[in-house]
PDB file of N, CA and C in Angstrom:
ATOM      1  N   UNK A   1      98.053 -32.762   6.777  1.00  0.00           N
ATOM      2  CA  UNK A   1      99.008 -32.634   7.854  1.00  0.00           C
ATOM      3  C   UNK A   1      99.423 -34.031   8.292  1.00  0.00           C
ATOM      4  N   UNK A   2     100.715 -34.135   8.661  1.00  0.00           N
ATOM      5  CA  UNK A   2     101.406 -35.487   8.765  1.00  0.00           C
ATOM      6  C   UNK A   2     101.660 -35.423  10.494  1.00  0.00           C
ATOM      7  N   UNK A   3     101.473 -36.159  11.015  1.00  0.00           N
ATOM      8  CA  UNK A   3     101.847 -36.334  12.545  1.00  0.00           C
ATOM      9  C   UNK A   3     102.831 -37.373  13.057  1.00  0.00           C
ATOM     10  N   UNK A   4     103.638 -37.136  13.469  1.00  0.00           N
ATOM     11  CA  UNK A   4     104.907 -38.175  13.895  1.00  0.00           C
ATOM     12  C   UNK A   4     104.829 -38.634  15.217  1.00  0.00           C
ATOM     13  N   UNK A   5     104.741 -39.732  15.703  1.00  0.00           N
ATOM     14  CA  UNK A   5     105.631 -39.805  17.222  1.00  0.00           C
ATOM     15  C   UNK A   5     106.254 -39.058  17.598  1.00  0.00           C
ATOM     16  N   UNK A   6     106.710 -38.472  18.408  1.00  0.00           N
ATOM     17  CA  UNK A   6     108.543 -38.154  18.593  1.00  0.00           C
ATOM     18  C   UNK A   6     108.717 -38.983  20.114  1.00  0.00           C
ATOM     19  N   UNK A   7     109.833 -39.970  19.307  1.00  0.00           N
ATOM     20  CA  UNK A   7     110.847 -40.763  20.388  1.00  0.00           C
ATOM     21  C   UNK A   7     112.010 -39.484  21.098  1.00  0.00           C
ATOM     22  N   UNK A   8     111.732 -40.005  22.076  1.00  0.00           N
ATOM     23  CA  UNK A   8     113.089 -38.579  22.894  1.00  0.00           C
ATOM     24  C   UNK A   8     114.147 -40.113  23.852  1.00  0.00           C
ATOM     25  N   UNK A   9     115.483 -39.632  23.131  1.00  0.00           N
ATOM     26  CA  UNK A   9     116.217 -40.727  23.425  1.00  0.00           C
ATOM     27  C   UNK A   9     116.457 -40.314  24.938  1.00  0.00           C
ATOM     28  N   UNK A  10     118.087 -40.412  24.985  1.00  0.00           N
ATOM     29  CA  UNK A  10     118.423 -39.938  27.012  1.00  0.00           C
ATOM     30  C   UNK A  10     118.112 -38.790  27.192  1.00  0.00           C
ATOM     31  N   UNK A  11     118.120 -37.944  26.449  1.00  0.00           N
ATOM     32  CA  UNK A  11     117.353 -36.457  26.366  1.00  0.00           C
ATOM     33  C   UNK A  11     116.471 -36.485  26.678  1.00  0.00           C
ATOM     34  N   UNK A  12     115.856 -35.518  27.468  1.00  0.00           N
ATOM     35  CA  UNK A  12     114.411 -35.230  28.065  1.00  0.00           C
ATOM     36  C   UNK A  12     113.781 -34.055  27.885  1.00  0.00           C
ATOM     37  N   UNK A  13     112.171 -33.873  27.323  1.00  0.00           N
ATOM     38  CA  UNK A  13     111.787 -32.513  27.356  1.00  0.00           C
ATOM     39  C   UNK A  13     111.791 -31.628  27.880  1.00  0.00           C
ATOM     40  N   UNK A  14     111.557 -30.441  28.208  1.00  0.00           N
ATOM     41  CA  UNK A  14     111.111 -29.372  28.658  1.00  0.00           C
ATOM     42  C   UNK A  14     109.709 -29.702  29.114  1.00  0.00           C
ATOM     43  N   UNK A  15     109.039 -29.933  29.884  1.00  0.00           N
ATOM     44  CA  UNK A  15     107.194 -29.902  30.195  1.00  0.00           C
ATOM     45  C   UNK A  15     106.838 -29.236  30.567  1.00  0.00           C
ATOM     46  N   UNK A  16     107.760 -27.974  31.295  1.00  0.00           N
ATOM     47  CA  UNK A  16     107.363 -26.785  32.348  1.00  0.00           C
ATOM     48  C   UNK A  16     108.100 -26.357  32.807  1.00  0.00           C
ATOM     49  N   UNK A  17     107.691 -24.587  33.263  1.00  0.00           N
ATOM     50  CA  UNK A  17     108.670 -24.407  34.211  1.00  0.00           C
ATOM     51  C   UNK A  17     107.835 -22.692  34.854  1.00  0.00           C
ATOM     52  N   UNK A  18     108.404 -22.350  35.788  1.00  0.00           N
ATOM     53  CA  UNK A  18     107.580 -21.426  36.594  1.00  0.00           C
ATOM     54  C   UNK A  18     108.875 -20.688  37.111  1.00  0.00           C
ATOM     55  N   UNK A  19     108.085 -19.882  38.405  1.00  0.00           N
ATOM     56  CA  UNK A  19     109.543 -19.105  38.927  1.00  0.00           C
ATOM     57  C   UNK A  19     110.270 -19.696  39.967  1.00  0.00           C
ATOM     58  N   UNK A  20     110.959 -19.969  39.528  1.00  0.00           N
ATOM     59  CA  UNK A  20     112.078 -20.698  40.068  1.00  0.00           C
ATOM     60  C   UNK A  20     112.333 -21.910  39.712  1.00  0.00           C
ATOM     61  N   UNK A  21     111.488 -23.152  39.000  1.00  0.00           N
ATOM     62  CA  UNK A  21     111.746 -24.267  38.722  1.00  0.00           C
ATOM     63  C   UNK A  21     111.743 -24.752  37.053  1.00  0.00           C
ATOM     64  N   UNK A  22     112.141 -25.817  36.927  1.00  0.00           N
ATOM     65  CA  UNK A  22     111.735 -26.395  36.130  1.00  0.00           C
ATOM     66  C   UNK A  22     110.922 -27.969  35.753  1.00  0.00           C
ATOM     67  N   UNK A  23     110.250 -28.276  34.833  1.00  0.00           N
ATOM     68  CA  UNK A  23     110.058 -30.033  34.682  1.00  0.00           C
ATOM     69  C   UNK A  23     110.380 -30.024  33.542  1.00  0.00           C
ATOM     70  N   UNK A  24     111.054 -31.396  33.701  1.00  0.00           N
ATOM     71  CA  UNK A  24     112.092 -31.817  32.698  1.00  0.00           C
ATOM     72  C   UNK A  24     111.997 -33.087  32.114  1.00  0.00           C
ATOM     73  N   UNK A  25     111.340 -34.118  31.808  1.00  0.00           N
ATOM     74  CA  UNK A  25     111.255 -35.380  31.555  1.00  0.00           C
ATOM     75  C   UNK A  25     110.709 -35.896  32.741  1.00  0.00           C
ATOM     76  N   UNK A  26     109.807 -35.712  33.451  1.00  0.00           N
ATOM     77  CA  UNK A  26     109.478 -35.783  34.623  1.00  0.00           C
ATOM     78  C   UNK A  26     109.413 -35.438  36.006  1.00  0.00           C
ATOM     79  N   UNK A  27     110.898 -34.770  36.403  1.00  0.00           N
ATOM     80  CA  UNK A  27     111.931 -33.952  37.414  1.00  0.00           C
ATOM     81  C   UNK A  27     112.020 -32.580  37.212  1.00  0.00           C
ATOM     82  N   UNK A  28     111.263 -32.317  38.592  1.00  0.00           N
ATOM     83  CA  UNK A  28     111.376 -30.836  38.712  1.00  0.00           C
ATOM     84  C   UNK A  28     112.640 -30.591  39.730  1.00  0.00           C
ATOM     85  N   UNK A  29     113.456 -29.551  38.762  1.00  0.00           N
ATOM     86  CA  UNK A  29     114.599 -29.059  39.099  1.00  0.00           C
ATOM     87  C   UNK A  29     114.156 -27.530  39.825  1.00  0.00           C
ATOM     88  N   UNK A  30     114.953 -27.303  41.235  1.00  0.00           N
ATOM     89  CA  UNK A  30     114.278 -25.999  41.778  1.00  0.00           C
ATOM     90  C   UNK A  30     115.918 -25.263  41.252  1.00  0.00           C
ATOM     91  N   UNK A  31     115.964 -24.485  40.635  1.00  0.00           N
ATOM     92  CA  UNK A  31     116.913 -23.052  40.390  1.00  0.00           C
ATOM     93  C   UNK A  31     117.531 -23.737  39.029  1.00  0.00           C
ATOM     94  N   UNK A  32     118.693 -23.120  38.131  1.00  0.00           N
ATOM     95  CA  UNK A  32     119.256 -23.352  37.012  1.00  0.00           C
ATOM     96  C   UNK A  32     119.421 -25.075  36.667  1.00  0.00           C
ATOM     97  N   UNK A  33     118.882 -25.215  35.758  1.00  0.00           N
ATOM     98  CA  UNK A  33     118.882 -26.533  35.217  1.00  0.00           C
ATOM     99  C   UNK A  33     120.395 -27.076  34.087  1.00  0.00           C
ATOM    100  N   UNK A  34     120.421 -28.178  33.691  1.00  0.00           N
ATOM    101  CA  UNK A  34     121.095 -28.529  32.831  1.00  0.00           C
ATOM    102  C   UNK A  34     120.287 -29.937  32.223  1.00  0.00           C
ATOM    103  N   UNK A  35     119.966 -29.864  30.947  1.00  0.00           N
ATOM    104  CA  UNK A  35     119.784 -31.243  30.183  1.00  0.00           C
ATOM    105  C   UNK A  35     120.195 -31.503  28.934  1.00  0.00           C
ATOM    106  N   UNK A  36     120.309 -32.631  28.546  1.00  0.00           N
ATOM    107  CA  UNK A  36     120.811 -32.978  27.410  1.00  0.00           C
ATOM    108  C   UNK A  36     121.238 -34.531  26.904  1.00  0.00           C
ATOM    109  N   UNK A  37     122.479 -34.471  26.570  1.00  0.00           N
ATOM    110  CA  UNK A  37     122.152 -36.550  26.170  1.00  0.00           C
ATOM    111  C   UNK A  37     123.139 -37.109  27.291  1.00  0.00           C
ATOM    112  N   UNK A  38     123.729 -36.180  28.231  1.00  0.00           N
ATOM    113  CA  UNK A  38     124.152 -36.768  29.536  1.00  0.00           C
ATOM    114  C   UNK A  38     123.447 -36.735  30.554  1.00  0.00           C
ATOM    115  N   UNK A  39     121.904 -36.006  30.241  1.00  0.00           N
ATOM    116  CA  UNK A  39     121.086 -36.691  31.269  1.00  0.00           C
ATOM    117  C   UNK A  39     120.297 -34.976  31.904  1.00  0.00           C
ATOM    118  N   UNK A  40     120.143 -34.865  32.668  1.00  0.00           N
ATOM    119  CA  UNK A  40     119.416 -34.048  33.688  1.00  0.00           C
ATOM    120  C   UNK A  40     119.688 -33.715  34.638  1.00  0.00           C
ATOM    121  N   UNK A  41     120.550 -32.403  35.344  1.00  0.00           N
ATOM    122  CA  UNK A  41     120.711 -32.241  36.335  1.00  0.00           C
ATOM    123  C   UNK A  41     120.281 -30.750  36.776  1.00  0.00           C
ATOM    124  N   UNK A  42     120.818 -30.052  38.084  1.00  0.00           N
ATOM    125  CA  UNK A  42     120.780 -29.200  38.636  1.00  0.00           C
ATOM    126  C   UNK A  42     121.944 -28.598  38.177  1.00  0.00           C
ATOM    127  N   UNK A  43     121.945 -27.108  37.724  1.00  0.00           N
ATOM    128  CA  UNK A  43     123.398 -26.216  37.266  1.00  0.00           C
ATOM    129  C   UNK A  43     123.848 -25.664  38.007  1.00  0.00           C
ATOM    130  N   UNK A  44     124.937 -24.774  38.066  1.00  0.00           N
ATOM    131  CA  UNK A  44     125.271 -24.131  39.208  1.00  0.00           C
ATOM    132  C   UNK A  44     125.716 -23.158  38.150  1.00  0.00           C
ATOM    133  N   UNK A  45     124.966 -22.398  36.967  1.00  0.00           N
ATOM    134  CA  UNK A  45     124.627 -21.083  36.955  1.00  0.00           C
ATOM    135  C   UNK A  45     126.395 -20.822  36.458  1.00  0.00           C
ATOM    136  N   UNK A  46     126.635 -19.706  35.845  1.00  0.00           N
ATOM    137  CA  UNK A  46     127.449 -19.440  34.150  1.00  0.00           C
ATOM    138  C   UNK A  46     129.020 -19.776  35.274  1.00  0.00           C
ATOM    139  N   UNK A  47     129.401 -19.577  36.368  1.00  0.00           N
ATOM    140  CA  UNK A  47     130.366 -20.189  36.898  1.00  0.00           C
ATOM    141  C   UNK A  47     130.676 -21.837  36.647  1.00  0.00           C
ATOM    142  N   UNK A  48     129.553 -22.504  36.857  1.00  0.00           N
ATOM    143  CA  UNK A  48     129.915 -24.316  36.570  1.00  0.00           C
ATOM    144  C   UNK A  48     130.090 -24.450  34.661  1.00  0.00           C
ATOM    145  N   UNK A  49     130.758 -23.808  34.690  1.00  0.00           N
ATOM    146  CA  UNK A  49     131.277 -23.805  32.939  1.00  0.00           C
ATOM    147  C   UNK A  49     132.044 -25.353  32.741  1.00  0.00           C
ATOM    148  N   UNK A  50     132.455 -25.988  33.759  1.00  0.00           N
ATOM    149  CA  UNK A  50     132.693 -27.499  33.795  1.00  0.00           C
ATOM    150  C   UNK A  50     131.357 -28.751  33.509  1.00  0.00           C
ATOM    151  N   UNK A  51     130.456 -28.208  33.961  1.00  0.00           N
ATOM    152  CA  UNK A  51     129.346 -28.928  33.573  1.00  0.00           C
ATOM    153  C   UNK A  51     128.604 -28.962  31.875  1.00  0.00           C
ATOM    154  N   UNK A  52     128.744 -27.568  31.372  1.00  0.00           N
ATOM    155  CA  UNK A  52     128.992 -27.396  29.579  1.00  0.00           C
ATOM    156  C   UNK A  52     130.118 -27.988  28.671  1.00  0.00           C
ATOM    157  N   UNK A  53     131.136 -27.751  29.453  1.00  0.00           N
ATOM    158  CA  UNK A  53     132.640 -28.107  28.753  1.00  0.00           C
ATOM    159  C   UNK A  53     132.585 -30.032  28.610  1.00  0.00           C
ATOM    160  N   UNK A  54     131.741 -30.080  29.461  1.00  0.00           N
ATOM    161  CA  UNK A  54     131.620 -31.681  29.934  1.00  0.00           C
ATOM    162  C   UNK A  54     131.160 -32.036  28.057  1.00  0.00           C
ATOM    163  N   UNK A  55     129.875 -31.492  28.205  1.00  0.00           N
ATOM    164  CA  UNK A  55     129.134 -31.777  26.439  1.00  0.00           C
ATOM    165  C   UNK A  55     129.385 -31.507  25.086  1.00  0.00           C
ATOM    166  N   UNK A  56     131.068 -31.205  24.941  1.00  0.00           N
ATOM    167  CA  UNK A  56     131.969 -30.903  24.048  1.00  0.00           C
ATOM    168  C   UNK A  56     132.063 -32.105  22.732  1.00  0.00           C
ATOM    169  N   UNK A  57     131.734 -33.222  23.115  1.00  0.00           N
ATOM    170  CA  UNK A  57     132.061 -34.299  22.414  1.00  0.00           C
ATOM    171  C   UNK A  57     130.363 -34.929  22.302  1.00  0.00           C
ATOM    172  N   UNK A  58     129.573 -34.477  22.723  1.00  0.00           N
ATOM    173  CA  UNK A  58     127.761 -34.844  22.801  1.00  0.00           C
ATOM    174  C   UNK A  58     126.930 -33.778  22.184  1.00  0.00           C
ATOM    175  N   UNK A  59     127.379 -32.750  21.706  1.00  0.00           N
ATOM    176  CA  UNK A  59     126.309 -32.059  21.236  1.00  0.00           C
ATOM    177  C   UNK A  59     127.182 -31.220  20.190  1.00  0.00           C
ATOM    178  N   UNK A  60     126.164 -30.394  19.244  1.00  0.00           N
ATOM    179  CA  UNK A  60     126.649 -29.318  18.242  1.00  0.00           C
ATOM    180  C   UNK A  60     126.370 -28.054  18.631  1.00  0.00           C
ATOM    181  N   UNK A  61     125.414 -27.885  19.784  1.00  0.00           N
ATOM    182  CA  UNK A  61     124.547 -26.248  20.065  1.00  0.00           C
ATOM    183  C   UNK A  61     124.265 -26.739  21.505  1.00  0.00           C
ATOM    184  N   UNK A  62     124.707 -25.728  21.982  1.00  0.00           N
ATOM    185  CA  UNK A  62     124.042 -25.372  23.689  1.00  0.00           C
ATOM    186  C   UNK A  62     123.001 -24.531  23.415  1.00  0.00           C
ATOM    187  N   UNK A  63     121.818 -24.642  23.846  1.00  0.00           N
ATOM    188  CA  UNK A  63     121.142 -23.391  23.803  1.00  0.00           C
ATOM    189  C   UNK A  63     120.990 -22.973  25.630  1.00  0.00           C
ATOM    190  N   UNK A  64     121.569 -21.362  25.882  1.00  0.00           N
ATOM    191  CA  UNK A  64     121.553 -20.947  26.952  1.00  0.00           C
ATOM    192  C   UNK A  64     120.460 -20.214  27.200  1.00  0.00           C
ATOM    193  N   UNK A  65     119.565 -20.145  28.389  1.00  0.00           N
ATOM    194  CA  UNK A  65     118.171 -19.441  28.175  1.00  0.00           C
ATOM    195  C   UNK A  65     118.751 -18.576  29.655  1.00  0.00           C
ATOM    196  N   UNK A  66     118.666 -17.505  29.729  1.00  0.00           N
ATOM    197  CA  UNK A  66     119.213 -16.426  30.761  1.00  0.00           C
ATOM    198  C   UNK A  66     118.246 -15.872  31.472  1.00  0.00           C
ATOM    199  N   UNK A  67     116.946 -16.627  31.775  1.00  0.00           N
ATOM    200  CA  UNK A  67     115.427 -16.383  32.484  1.00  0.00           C
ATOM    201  C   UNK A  67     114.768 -15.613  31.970  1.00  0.00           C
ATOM    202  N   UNK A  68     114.067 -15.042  32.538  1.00  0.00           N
ATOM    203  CA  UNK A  68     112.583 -14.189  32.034  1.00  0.00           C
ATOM    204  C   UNK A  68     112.996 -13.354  30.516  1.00  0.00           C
ATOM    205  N   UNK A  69     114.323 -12.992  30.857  1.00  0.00           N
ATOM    206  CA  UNK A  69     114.343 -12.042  29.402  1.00  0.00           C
ATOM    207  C   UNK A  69     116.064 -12.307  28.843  1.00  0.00           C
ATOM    208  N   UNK A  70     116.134 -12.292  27.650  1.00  0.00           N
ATOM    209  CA  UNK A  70     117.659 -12.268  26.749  1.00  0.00           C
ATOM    210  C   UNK A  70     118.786 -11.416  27.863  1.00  0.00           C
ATOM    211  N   UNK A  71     119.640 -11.618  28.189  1.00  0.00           N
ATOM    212  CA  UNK A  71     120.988 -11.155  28.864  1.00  0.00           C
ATOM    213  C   UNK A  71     122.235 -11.700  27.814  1.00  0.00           C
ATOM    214  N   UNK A  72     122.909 -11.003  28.081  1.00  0.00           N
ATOM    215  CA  UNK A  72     124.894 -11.228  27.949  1.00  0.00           C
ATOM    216  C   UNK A  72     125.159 -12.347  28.705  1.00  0.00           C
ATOM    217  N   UNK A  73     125.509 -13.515  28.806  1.00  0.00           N
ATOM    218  CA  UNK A  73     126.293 -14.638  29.323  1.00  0.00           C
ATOM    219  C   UNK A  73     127.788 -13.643  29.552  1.00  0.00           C
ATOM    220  N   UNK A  74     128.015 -14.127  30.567  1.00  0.00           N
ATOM    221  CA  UNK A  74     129.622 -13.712  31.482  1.00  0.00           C
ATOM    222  C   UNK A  74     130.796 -14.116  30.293  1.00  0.00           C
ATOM    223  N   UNK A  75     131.657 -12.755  30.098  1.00  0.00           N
ATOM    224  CA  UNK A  75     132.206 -13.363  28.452  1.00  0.00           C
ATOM    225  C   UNK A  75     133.351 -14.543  29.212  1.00  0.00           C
ATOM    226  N   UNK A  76     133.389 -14.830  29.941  1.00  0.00           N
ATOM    227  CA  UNK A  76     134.523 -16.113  30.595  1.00  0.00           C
ATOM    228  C   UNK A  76     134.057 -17.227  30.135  1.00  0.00           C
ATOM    229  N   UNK A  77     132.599 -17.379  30.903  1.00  0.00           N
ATOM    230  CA  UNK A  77     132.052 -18.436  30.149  1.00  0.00           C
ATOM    231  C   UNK A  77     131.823 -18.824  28.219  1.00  0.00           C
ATOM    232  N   UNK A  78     131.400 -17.494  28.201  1.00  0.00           N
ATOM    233  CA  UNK A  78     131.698 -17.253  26.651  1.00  0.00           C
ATOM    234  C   UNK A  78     132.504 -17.817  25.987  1.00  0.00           C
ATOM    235  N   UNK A  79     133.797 -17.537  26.467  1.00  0.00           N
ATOM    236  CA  UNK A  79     135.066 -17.529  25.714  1.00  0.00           C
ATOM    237  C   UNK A  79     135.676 -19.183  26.080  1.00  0.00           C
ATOM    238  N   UNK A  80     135.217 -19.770  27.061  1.00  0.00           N
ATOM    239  CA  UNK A  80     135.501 -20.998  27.353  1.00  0.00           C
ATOM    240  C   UNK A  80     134.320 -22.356  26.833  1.00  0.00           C
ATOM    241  N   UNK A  81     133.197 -22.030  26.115  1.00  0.00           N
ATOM    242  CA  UNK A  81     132.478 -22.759  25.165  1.00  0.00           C
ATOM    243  C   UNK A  81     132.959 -22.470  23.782  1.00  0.00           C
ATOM    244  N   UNK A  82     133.486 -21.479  23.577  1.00  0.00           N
ATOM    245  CA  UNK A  82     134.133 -20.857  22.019  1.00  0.00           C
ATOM    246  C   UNK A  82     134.790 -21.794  21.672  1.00  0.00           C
ATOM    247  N   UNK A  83     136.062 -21.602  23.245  1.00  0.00           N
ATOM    248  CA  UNK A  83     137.258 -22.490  22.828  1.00  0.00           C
ATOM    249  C   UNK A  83     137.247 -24.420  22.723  1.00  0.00           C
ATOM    250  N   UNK A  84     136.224 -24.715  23.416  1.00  0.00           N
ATOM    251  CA  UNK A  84     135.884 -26.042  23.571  1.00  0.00           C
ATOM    252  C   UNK A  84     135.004 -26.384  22.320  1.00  0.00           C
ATOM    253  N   UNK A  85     134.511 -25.609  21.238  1.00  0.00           N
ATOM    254  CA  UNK A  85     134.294 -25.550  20.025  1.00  0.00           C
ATOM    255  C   UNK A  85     132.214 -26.163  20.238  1.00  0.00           C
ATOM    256  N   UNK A  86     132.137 -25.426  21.492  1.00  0.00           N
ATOM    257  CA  UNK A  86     130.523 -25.733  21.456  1.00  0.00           C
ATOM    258  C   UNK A  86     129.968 -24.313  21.047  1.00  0.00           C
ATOM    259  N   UNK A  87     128.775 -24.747  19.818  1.00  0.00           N
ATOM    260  CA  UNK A  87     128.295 -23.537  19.412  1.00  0.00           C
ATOM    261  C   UNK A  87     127.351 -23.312  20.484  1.00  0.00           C
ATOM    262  N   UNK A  88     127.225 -21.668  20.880  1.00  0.00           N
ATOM    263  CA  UNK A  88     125.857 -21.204  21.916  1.00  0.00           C
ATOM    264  C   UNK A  88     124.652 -20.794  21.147  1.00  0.00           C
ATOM    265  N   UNK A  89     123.902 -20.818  22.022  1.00  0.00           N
ATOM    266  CA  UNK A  89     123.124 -19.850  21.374  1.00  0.00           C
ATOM    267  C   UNK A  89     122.073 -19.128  23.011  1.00  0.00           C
ATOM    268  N   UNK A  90     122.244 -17.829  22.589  1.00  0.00           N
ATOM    269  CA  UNK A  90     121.645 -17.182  24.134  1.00  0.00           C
ATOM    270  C   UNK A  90     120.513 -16.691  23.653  1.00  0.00           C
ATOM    271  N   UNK A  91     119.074 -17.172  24.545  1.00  0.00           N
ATOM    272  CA  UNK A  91     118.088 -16.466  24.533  1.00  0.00           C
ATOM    273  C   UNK A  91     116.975 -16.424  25.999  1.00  0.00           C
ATOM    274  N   UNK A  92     115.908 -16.396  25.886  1.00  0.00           N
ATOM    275  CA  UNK A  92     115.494 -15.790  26.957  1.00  0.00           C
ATOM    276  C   UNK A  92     115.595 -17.720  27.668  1.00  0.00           C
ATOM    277  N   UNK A  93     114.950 -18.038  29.086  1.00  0.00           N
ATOM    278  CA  UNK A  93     114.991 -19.389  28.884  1.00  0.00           C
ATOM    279  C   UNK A  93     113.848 -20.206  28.568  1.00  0.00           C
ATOM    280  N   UNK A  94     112.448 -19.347  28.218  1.00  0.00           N
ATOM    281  CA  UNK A  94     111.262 -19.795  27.846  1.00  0.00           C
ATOM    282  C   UNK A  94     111.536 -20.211  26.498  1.00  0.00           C
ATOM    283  N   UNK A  95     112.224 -19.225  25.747  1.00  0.00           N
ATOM    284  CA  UNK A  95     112.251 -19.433  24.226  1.00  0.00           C
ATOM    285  C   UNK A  95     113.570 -20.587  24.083  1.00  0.00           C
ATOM    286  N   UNK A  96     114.438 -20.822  24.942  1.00  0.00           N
ATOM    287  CA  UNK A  96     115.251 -21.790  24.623  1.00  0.00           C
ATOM    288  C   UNK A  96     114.820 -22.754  24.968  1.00  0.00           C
ATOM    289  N   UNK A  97     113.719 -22.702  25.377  1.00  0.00           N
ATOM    290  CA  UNK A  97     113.514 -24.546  26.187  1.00  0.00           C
ATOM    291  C   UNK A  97     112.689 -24.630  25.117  1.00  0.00           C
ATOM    292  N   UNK A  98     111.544 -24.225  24.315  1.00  0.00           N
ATOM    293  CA  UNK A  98     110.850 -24.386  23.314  1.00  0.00           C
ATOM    294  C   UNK A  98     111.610 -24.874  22.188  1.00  0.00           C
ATOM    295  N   UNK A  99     112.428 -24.088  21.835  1.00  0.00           N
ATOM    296  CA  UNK A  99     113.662 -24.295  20.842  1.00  0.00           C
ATOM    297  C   UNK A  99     114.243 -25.927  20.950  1.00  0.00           C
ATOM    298  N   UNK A 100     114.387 -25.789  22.237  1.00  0.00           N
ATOM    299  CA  UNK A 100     115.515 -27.315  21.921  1.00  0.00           C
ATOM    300  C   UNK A 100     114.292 -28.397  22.003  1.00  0.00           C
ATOM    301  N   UNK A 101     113.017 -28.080  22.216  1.00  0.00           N
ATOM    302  CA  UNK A 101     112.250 -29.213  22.419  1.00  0.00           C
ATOM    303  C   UNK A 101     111.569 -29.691  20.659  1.00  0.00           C
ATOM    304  N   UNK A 102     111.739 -28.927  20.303  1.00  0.00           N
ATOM    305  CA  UNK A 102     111.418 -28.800  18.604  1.00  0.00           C
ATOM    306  C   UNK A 102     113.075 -29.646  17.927  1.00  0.00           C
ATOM    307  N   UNK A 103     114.277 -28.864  18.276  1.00  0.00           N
ATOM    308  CA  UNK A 103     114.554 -29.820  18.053  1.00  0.00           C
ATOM    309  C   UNK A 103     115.128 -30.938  18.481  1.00  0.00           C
ATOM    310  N   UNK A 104     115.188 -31.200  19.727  1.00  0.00           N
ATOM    311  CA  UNK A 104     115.149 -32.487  20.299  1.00  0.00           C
ATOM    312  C   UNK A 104     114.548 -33.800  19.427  1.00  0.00           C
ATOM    313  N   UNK A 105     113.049 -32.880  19.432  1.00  0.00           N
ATOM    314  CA  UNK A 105     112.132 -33.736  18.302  1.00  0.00           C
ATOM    315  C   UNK A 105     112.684 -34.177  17.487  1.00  0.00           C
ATOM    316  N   UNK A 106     113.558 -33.210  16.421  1.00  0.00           N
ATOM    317  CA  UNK A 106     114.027 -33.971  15.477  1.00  0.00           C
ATOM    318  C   UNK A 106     115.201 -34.787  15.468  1.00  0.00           C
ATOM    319  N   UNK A 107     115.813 -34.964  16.743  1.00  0.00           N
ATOM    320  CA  UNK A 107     116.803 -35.863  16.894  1.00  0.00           C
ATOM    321  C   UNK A 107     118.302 -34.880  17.084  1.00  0.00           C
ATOM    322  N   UNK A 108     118.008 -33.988  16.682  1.00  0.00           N
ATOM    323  CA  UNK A 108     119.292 -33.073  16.865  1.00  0.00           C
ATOM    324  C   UNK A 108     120.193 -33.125  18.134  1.00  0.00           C
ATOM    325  N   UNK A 109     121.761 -32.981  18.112  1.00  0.00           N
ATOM    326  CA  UNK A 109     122.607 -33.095  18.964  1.00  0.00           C
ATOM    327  C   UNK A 109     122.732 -31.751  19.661  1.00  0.00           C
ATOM    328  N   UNK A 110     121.835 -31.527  20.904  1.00  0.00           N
ATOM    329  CA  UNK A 110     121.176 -30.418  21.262  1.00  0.00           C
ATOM    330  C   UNK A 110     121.801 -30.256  22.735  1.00  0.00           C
ATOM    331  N   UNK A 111     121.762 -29.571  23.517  1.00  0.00           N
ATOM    332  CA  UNK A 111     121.765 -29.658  25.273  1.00  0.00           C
ATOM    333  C   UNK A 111     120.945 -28.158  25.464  1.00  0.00           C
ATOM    334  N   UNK A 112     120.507 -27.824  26.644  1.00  0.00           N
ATOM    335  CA  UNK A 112     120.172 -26.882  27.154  1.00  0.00           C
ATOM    336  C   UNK A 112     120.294 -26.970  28.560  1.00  0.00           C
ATOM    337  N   UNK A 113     121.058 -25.054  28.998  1.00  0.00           N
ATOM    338  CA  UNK A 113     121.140 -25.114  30.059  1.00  0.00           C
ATOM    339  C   UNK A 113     120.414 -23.553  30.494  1.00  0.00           C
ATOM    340  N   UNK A 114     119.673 -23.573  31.199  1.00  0.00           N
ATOM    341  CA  UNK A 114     118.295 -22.516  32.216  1.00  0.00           C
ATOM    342  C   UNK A 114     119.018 -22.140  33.327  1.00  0.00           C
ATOM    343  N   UNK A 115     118.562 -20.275  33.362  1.00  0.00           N
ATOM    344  CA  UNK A 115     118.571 -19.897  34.498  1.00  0.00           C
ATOM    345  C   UNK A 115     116.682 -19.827  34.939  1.00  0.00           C
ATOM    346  N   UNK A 116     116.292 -19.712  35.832  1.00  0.00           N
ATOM    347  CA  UNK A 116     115.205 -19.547  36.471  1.00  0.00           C
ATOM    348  C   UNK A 116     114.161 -18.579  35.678  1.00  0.00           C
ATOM    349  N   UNK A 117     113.052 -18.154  35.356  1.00  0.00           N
ATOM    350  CA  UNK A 117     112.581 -16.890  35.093  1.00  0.00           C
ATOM    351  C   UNK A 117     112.195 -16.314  36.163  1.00  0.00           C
TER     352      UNK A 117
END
């Protein structure tokens, strides 16, 4: 078995998260999160579709995590990451924060944005 470092550039991990929060590279965010290679913030949840549209030109995959369990994303929002040509991907937000932290690891042009579980 081979073991690597992993360097995490402006991107920040996933370290945790509970009900209602998250930790993120250090910063615990209380309600829907946003991270990625513009940094770390607080979301304002499938309405701030300006804060995704922002990472159009920074990433290849959003991964959307919709809390405790898989949901439908609001097809508005949907249809307005389609058109801004960011691929999604919707899953629960435990399994998306795992996801992008794997590949974060590998350097991938990643973002993730959390609702709460």
């Amino acid at each position: 078995m081979r073991l690597n470092e992993i360097e995490f550039t402006e991107a920040k991990p996933v370290e945790g998260y509970g009900p209602g929060f998250f930790r993120i590279g250090g910063t615990v965010i209380e309600g829907p999160a946003l991270t990625g290679p513009l940094g770390t913030a607080l979301w304002g949840g499938y309405e701030d579709s300006a804060a995704l549209l922002a990472l159009a030109d920074h990433v290849d995959v959003l991964f959307l995590g919709t809390g405790a369990e898989i949901a439908h994303i609001p097809e508005a929002c949907r249809t307005a990451l389609d058109e801004a040509g960011i691929g999604v991907e919707v899953m629960s937000s435990p399994s998306a924060a795992r996801t992008y932290n794997v590949l974060l690891s590998e350097g991938r042009r990643i973002a993730l944005a959390m609702m709460p579980v």
